[in-house]
C-alpha atoms as a PDB file:
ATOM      1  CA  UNK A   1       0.000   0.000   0.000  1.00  0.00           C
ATOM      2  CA  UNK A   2       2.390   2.393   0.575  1.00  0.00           C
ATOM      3  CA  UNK A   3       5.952   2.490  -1.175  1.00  0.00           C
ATOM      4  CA  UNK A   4       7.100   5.977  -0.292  1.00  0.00           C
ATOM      5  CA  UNK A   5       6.975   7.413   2.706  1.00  0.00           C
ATOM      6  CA  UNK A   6       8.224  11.247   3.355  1.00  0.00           C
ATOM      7  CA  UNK A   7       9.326  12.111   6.349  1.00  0.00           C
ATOM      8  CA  UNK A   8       9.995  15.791   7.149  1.00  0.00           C
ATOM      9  CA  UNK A   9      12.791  16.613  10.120  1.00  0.00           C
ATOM     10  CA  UNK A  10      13.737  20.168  11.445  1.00  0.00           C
ATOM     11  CA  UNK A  11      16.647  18.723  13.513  1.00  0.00           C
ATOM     12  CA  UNK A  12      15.258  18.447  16.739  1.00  0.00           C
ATOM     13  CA  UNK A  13      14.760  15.162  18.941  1.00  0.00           C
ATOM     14  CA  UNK A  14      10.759  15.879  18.546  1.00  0.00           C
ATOM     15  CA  UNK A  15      10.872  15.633  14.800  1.00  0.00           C
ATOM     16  CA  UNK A  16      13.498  12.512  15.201  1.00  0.00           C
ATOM     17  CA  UNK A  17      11.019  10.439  17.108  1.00  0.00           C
ATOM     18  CA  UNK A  18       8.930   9.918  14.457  1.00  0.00           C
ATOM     19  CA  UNK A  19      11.648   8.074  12.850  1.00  0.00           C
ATOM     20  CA  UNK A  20      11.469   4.165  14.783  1.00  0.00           C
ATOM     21  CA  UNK A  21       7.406   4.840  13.342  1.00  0.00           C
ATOM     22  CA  UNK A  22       8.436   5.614  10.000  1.00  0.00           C
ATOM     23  CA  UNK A  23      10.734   2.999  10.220  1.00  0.00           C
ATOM     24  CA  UNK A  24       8.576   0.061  11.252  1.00  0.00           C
ATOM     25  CA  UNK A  25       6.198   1.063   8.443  1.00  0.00           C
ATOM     26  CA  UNK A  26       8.594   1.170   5.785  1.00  0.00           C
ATOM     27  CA  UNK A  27       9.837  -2.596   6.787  1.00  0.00           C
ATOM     28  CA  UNK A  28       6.093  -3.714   7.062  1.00  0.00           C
ATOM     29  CA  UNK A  29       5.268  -2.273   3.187  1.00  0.00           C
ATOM     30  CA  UNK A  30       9.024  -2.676   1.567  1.00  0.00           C
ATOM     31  CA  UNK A  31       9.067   1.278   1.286  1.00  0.00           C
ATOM     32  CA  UNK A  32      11.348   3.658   0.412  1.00  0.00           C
ATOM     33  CA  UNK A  33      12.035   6.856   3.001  1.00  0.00           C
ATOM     34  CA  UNK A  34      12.439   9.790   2.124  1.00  0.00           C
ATOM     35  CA  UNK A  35      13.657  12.641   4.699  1.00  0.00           C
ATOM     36  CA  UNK A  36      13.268  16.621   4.156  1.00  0.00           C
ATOM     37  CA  UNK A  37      14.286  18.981   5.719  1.00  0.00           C
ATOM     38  CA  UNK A  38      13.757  22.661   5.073  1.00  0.00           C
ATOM     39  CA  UNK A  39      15.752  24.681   6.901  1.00  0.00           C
ATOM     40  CA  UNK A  40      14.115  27.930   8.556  1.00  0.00           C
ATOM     41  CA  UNK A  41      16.752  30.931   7.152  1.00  0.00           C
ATOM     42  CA  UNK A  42      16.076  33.902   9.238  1.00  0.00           C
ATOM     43  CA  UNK A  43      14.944  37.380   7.677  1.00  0.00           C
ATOM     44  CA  UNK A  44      18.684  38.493   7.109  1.00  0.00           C
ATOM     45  CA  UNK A  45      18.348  42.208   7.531  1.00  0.00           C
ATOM     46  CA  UNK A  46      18.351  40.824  11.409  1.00  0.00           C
ATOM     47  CA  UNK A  47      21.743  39.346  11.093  1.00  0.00           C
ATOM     48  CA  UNK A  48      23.556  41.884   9.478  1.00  0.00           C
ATOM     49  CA  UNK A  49      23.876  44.661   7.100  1.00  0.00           C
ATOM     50  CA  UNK A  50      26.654  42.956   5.280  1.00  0.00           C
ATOM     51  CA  UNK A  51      26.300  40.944   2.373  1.00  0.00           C
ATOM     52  CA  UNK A  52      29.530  38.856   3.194  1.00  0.00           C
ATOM     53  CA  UNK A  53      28.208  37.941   6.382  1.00  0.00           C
ATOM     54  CA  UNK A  54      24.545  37.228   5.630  1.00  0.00           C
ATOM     55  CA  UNK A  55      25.989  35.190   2.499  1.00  0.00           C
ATOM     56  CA  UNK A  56      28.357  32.994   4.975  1.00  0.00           C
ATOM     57  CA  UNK A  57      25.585  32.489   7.245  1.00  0.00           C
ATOM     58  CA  UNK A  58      22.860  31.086   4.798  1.00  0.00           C
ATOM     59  CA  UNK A  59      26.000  28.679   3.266  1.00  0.00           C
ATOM     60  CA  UNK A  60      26.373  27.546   6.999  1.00  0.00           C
ATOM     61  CA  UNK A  61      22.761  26.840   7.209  1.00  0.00           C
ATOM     62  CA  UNK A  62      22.658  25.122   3.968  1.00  0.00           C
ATOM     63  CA  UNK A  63      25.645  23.338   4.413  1.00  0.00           C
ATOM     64  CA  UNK A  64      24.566  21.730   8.178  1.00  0.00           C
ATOM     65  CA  UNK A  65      21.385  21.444   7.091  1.00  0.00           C
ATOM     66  CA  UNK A  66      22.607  18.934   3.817  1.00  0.00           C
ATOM     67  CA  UNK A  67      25.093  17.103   6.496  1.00  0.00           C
ATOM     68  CA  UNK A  68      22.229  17.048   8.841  1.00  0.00           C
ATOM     69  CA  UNK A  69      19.926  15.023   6.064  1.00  0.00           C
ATOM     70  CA  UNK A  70      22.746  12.612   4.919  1.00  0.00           C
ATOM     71  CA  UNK A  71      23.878  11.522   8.345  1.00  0.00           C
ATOM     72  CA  UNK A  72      20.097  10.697   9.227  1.00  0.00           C
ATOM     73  CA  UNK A  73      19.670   9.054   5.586  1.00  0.00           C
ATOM     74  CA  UNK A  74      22.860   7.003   6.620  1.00  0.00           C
ATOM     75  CA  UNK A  75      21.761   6.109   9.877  1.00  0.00           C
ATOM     76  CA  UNK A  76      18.546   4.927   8.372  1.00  0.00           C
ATOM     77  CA  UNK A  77      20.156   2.732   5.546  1.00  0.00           C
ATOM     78  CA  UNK A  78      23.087   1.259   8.074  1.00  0.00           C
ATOM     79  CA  UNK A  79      19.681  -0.101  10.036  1.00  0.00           C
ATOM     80  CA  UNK A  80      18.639  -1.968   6.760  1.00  0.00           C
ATOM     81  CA  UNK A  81      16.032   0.540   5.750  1.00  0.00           C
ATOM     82  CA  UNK A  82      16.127   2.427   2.046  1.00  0.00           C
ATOM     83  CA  UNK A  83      16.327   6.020   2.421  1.00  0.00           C
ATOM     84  CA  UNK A  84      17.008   8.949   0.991  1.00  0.00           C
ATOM     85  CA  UNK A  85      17.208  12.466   1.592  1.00  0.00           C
ATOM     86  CA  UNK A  86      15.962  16.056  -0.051  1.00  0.00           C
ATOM     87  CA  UNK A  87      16.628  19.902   1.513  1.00  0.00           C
ATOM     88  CA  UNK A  88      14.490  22.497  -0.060  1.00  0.00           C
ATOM     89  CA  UNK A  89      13.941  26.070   1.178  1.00  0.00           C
ATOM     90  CA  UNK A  90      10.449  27.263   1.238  1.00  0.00           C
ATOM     91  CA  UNK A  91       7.412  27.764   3.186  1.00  0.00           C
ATOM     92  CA  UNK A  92       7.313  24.446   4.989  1.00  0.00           C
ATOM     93  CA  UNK A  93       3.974  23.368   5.338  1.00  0.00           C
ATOM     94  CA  UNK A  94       4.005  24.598   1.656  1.00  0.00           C
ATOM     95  CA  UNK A  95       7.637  22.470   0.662  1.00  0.00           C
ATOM     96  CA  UNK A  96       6.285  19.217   2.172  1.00  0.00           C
ATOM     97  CA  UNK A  97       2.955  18.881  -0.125  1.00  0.00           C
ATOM     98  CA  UNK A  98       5.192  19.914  -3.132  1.00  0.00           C
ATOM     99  CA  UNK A  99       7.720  17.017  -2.002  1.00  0.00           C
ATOM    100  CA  UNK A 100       5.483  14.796  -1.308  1.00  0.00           C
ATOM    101  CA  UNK A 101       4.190  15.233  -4.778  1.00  0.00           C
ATOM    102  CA  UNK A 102       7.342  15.580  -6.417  1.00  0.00           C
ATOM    103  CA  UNK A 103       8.561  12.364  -5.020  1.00  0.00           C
ATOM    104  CA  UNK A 104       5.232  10.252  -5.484  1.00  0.00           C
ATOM    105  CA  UNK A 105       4.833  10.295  -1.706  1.00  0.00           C
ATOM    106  CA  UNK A 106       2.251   7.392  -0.569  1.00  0.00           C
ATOM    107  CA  UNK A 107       2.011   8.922   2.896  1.00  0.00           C
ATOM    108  CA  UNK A 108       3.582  11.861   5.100  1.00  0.00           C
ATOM    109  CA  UNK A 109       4.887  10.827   8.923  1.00  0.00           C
ATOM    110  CA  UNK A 110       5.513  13.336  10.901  1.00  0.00           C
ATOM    111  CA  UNK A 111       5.947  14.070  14.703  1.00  0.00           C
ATOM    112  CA  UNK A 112       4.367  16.839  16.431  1.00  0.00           C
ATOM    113  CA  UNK A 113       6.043  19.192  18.766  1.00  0.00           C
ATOM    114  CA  UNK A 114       2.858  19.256  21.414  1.00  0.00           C
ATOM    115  CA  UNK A 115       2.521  22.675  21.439  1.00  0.00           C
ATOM    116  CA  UNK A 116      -0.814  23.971  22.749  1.00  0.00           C
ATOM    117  CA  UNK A 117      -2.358  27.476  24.450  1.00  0.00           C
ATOM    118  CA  UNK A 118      -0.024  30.648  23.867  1.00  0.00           C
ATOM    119  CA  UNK A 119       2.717  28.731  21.997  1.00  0.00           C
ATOM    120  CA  UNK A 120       0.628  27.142  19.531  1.00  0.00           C
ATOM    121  CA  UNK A 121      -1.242  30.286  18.608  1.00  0.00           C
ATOM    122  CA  UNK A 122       2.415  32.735  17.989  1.00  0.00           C
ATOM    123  CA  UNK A 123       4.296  29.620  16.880  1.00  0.00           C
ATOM    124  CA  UNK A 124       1.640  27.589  14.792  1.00  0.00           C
ATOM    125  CA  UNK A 125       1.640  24.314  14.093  1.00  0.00           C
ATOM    126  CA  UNK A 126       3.314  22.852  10.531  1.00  0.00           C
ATOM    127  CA  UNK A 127       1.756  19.459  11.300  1.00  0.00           C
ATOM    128  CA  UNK A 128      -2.261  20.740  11.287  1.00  0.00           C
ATOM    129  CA  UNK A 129      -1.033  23.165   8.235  1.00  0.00           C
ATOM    130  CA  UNK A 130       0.024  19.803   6.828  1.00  0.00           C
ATOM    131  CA  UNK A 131      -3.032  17.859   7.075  1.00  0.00           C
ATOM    132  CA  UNK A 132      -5.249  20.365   6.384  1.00  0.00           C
ATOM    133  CA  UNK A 133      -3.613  20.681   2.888  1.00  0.00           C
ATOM    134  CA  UNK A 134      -2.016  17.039   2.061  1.00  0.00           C
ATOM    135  CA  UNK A 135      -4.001  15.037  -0.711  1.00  0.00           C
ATOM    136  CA  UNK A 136      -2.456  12.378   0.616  1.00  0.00           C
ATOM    137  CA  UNK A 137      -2.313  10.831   4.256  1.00  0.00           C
ATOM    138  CA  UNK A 138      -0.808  12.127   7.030  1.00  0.00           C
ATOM    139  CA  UNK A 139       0.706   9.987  10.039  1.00  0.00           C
ATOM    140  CA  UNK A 140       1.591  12.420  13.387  1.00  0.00           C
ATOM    141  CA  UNK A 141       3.336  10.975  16.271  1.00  0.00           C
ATOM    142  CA  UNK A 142       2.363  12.781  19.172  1.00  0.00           C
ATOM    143  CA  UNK A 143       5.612  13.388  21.689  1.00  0.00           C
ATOM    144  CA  UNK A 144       4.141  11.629  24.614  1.00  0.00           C
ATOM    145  CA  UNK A 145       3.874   8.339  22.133  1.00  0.00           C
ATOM    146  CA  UNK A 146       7.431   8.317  22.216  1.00  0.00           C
END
């Protein structure tokens, strides 16, 4: 039923627990995984008024994010499973339905971060953004699952 399975990771432990999940599903179906990760480049006239400096920073970013994504995808294939691994930049909620459709995604997992009150309202939540929009279905690990 489901050969590809995307699974989007910001770097934190939150995101990574969806991971065993994802896992155990791909094994069960014979699927592929695919990890994204989308890194979140601050507005740069915060950082700094010089080009140099803004430029460095967003390589740095790009560059830990891309190490970030192949030592997970390793991690994942040196436990038997088949993975692979994308970086876009983007809206995320936005950049996960286009990957998912760009890679012929059978099914989004993703954890959620459990915010709720105050936090949930400033911060938002890219996991309800996701399954509001996704034509496709969406499996959230909740933190305390974990």
């Amino acid at each position: 039923m489901y050969k590809k399975i995307l699974v989007p990771l910001d770097g934190s432990p939150l995101a990574e627990a969806v991971l065993p999940h994802a896992q155990a599903l791909a094994k069960s179906e014979g699927a592929e995984i695919v990890l994204l990760r989308v890194p979140v480049i601050p507005t740069t006239e915060f950082i700094s008024r010089d080009p140099a400096v803004i430029a460095r920073i967003v390589d740095d970013m790009e560059k830990e994010t891309v190490e970030y994504i192949d030592f997970e995808v390793a991690k994942l294939n040196n436990g038997g499973a088949k993975a692979s691994g994308l970086t876009r930049e983007g809206s995320i909620p936005d950049t996960i339905i286009e990957v998912a459709r760009e890679t012929h995604a059978d099914v989004i997992a993703m954890s959620t971060h459990g915010r709720s009150g105050l936090q949930r309202l400033l911060m938002g939540s890219v996991a309800e953004q996701v399954v509001s929009i996704s034509p496709i279905p969406v499996m959230l690990i909740h933190p305390s699952t974990n």
